[in-house]
N, C-alpha and C. Protein backbone atom coordinates (compact mmCIF):
# COMPACT_ATOMS: atom_id res chain seq x y z
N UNK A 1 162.35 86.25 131.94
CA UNK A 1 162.05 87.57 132.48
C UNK A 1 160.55 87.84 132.37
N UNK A 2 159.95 88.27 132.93
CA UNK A 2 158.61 89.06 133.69
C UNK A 2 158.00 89.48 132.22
N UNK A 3 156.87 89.34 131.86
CA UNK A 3 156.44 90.65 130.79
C UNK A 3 156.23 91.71 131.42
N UNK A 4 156.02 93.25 130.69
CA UNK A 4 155.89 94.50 131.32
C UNK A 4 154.63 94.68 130.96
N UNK A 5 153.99 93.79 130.33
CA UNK A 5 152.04 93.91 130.32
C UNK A 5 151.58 92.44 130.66
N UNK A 6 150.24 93.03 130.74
CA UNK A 6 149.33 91.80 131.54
C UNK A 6 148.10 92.02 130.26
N UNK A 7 148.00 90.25 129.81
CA UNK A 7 146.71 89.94 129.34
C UNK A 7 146.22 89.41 130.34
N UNK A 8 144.67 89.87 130.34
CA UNK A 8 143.49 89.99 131.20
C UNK A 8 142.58 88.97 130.53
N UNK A 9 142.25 87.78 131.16
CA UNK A 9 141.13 87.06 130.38
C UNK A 9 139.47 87.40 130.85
N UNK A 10 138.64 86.32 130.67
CA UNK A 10 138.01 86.91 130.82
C UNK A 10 137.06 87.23 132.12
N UNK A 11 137.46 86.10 132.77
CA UNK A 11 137.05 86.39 134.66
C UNK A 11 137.68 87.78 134.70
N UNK A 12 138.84 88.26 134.55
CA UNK A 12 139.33 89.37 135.06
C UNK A 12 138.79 90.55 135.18
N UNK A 13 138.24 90.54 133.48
CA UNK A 13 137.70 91.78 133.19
C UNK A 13 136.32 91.64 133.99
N UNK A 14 135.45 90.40 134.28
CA UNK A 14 134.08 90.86 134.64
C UNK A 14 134.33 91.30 136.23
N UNK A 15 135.13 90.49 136.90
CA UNK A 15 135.29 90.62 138.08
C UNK A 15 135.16 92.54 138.24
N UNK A 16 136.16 92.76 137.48
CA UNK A 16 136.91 93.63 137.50
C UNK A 16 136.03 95.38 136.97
N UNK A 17 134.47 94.91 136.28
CA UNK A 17 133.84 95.49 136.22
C UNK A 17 132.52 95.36 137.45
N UNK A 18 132.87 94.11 137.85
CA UNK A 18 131.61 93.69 138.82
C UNK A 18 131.67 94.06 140.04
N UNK A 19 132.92 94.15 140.41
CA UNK A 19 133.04 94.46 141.54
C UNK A 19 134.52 95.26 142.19
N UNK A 20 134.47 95.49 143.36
CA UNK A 20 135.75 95.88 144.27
C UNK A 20 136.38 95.29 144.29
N UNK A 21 137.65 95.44 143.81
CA UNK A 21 139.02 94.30 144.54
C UNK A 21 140.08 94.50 143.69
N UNK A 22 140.83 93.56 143.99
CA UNK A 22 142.02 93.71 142.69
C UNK A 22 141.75 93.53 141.50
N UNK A 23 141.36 93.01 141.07
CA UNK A 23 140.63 93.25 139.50
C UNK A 23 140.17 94.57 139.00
N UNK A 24 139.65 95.11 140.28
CA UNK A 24 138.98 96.47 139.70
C UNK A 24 140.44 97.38 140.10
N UNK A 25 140.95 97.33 140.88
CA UNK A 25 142.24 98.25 141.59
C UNK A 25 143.33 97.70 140.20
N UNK A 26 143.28 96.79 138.92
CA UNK A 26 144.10 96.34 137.94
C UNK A 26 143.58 97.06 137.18
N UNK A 27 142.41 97.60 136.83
CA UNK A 27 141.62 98.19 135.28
C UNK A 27 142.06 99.11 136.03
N UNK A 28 141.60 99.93 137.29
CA UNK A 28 142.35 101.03 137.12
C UNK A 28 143.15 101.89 137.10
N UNK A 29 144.93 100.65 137.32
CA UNK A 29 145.94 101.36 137.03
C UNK A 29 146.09 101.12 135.20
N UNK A 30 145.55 100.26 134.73
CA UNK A 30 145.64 100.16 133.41
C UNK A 30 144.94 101.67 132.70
N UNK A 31 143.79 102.03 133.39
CA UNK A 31 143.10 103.04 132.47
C UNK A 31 144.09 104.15 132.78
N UNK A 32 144.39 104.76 134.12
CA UNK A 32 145.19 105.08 134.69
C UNK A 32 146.91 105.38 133.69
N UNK A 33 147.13 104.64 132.65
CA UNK A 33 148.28 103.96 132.10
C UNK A 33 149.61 104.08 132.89
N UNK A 34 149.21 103.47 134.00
CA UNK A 34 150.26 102.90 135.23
C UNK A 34 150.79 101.45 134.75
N UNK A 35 150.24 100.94 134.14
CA UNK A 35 150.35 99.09 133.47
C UNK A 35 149.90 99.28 132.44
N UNK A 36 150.49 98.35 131.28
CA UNK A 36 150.29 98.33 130.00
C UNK A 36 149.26 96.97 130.32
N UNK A 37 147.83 97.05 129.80
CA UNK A 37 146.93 95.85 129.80
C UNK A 37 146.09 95.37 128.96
N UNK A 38 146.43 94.61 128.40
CA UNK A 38 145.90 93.52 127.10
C UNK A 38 144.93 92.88 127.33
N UNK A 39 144.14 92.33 126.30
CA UNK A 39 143.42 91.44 126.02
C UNK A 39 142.92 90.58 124.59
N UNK A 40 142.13 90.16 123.97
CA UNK A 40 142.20 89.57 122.51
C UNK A 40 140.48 90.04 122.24
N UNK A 41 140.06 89.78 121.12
CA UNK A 41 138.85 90.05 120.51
C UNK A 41 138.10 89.04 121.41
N UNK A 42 138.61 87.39 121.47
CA UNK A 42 138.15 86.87 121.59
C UNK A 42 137.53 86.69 123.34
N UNK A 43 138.32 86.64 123.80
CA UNK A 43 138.26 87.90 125.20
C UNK A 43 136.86 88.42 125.38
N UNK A 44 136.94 89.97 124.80
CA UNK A 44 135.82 90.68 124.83
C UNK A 44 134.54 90.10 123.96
N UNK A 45 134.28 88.65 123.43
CA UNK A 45 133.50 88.34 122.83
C UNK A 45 132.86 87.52 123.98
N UNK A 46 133.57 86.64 124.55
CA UNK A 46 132.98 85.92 125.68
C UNK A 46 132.80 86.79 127.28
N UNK A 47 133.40 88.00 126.97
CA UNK A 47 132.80 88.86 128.05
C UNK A 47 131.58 89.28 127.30
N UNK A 48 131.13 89.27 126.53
CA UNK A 48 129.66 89.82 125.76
C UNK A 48 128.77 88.40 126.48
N UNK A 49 129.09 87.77 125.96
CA UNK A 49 127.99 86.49 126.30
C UNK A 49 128.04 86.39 127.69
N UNK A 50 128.96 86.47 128.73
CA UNK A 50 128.68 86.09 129.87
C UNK A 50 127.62 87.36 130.26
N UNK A 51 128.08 88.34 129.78
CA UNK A 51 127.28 89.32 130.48
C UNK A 51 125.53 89.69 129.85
N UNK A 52 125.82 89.16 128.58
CA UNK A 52 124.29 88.53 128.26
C UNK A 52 123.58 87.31 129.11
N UNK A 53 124.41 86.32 129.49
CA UNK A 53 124.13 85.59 129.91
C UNK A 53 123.09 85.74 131.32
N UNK A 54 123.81 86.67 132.25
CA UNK A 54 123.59 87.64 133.34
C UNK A 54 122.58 88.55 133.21
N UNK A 55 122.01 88.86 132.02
CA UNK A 55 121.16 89.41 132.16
C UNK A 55 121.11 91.01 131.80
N UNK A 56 122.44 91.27 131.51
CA UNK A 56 123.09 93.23 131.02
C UNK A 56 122.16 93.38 129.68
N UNK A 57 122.03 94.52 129.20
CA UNK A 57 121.06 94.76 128.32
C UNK A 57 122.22 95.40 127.01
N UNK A 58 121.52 95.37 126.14
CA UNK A 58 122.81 95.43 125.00
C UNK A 58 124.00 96.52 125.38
N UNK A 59 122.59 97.70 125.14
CA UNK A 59 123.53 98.95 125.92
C UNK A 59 124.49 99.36 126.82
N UNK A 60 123.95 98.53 128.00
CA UNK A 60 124.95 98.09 128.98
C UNK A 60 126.29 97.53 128.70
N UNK A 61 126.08 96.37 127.83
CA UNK A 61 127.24 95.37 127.60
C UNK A 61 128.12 96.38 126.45
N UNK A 62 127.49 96.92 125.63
CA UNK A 62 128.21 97.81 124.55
C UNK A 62 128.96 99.09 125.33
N UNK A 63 128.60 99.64 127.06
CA UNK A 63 129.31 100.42 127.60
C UNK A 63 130.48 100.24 128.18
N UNK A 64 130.42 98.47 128.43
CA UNK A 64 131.48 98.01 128.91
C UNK A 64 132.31 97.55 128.01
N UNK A 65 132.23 97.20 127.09
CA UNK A 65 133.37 97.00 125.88
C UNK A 65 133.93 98.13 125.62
N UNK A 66 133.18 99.45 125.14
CA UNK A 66 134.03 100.50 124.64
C UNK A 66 134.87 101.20 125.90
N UNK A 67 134.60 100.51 127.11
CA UNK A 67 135.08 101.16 128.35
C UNK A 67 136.13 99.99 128.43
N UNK A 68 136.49 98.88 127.77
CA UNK A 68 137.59 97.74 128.05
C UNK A 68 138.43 98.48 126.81
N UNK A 69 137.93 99.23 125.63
CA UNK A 69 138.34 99.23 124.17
C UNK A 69 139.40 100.95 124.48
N UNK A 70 139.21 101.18 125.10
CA UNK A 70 139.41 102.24 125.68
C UNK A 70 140.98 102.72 125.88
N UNK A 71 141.21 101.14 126.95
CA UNK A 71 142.48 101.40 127.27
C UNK A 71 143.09 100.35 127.15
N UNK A 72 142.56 99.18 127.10
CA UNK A 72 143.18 97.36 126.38
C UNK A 72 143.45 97.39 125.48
N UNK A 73 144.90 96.68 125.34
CA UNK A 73 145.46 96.71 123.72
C UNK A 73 145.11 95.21 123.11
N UNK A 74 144.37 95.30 122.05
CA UNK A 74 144.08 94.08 121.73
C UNK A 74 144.69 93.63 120.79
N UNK A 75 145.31 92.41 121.13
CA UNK A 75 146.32 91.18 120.32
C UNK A 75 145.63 90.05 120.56
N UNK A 76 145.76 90.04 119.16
CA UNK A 76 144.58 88.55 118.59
C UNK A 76 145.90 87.54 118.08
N UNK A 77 146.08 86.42 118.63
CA UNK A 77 146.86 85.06 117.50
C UNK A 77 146.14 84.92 116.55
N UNK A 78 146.91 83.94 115.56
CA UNK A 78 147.01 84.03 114.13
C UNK A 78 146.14 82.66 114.23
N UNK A 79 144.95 81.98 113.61
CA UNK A 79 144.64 80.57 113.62
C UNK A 79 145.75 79.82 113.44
N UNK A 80 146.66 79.59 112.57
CA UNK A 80 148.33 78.98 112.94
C UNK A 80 148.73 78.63 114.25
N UNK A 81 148.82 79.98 114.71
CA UNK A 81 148.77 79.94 116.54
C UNK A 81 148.22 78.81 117.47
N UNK A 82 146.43 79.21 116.97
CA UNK A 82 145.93 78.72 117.87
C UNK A 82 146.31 76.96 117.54
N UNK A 83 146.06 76.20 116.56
CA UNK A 83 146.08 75.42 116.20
C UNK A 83 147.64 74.46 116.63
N UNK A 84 148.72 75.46 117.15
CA UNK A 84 150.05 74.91 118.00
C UNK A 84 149.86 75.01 119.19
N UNK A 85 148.41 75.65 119.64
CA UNK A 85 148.32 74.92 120.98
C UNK A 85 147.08 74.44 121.10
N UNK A 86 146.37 73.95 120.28
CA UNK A 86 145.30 73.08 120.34
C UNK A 86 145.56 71.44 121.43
N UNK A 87 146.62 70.90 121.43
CA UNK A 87 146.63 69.92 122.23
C UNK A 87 147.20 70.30 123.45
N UNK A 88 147.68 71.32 123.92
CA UNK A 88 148.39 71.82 125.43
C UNK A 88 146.86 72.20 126.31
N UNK A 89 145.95 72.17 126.10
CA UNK A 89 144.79 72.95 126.78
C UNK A 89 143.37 71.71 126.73
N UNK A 90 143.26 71.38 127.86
CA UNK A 90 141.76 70.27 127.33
C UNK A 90 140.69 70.99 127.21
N UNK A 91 140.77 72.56 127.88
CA UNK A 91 139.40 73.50 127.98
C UNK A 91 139.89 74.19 126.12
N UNK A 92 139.36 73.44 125.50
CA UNK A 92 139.54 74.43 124.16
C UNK A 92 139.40 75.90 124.03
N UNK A 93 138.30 76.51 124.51
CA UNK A 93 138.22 77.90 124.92
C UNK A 93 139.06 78.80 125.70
N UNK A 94 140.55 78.01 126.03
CA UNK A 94 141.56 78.42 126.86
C UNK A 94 142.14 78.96 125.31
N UNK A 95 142.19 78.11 124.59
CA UNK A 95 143.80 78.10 123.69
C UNK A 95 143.71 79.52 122.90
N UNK A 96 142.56 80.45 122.38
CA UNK A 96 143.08 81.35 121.94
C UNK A 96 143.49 82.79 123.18
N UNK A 97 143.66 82.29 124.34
CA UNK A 97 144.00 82.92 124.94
C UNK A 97 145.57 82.61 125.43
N UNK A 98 146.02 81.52 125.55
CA UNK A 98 147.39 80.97 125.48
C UNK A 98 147.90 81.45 124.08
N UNK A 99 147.14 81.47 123.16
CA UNK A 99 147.98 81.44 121.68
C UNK A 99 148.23 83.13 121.83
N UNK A 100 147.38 83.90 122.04
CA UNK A 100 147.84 85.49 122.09
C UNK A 100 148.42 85.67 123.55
N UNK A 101 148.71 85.06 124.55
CA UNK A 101 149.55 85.18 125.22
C UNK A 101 151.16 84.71 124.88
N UNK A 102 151.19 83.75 124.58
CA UNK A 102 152.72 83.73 123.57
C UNK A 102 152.91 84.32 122.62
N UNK A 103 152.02 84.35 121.78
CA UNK A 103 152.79 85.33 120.48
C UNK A 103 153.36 86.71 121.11
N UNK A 104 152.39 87.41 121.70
CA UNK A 104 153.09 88.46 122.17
C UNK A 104 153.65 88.75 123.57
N UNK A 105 154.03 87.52 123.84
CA UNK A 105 155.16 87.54 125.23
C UNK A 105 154.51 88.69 126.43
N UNK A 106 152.62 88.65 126.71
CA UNK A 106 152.53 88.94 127.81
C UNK A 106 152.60 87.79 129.00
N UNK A 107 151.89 88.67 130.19
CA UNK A 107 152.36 87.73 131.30
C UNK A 107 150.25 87.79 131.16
N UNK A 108 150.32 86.05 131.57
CA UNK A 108 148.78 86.30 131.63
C UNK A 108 148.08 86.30 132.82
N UNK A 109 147.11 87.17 133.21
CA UNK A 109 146.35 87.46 134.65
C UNK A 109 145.11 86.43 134.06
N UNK A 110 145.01 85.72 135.16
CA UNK A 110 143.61 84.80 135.59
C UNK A 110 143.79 84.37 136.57
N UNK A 111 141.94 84.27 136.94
CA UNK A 111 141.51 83.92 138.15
C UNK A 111 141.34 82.49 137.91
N UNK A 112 141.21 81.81 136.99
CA UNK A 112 141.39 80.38 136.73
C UNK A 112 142.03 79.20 137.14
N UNK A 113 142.25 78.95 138.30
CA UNK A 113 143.21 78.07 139.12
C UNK A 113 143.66 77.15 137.67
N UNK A 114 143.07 76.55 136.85
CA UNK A 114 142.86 74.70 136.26
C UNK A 114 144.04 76.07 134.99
N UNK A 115 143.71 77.13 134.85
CA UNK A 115 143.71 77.21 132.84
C UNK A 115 145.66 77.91 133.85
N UNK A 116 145.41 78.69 135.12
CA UNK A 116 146.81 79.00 135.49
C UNK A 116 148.03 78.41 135.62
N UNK A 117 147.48 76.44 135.86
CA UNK A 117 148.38 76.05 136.05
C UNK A 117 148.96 75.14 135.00
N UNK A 118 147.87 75.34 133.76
CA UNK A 118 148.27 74.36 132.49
C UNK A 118 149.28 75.51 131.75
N UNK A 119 148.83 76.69 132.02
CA UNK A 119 149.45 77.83 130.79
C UNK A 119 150.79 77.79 131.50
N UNK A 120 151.56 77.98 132.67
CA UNK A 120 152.57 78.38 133.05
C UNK A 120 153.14 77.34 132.94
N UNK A 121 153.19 76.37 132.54
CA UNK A 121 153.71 75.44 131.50
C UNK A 121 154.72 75.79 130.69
N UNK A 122 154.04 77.11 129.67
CA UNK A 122 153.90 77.59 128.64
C UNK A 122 153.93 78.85 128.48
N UNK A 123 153.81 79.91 129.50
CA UNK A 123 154.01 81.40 128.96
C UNK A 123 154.02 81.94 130.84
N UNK A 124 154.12 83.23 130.96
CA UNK A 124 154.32 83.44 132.86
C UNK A 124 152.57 83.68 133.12
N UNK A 125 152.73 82.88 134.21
CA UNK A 125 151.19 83.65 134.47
C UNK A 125 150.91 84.47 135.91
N UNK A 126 149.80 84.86 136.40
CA UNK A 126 149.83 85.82 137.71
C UNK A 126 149.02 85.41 138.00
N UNK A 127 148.53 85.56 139.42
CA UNK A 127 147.21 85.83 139.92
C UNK A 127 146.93 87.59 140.03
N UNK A 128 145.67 87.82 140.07
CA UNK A 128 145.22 89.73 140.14
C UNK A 128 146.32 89.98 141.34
N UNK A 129 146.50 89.47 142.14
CA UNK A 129 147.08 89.95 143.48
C UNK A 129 148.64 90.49 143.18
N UNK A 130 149.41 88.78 142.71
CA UNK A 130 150.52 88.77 142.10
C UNK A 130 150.90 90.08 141.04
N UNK A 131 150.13 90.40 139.84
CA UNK A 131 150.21 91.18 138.92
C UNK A 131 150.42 92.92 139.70
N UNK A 132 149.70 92.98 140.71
CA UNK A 132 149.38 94.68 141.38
C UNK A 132 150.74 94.85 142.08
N UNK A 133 151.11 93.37 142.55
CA UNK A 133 152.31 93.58 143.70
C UNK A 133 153.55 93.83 142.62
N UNK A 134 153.81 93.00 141.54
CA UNK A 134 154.43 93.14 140.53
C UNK A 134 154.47 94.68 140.15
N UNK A 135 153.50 95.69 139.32
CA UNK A 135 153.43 96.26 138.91
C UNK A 135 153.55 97.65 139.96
N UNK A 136 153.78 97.38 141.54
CA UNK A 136 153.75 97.94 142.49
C UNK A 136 153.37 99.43 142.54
């Protein structure tokens, strides 16, 4: 069966602050609390760096976290976790996002073609499109 929330990695959320589309039409039935929408620490840590990366200025990047912190429920796996799916994932930086997607039985949203089709393996996954039509 379906989860009734969506973890958001971390394409989702930038997309989803960056621009128009379903990503952004997903944050804002989540803020909205039309959809219950997740994410992990670890998540919003590599949305920090990408968006350092890009060039956002602290302030900036600190408006968009407390604006993800807001209405994302954050579920972190246990290192235990991660470490039972250390060999299912060759992108290591996938697995603590698989590991808090199983522990807590969401459905996971990514734009990730390679990490979508290793995880659904392993837990349900969506595309942004899939998830809106879902959550209708």
């Amino acid at each position: 069966m379906a989860s009734s929330s969506y973890f958001l990695d971390t394409n989702i959320l930038i997309s989803g602050i960056l621009w128009e589309g379903n990503e952004s039409d997903l944050l804002d039935l989540g803020e909205a609390g039309r959809v219950e929408l997740c994410t992990s620490t670890y998540v919003l840590m590599e949305v920090q760096s990408a968006l350092t990366d890009m060039g956002y200025s602290l302030m900036e990047i600190f408006g968009h976290i407390l604006y993800f912190r807001n209405f994302l429920r954050i579920d972190d796996p246990t290192m235990e976790e991660m470490e039972e799916y250390w060999d299912a994932l060759s992108a290591k930086s996938d697995v603590p996002v698989l590991a808090a997607v199983k522990r807590f039985g969401h459905t996971l949203v990514t734009g990730d073609s390679s990490l979508r089709k290793k995880a659904a393996k392993h837990v349900d996954v969506k595309t942004t499109k899939e998830a809106l039509d879902q959550a209708g």
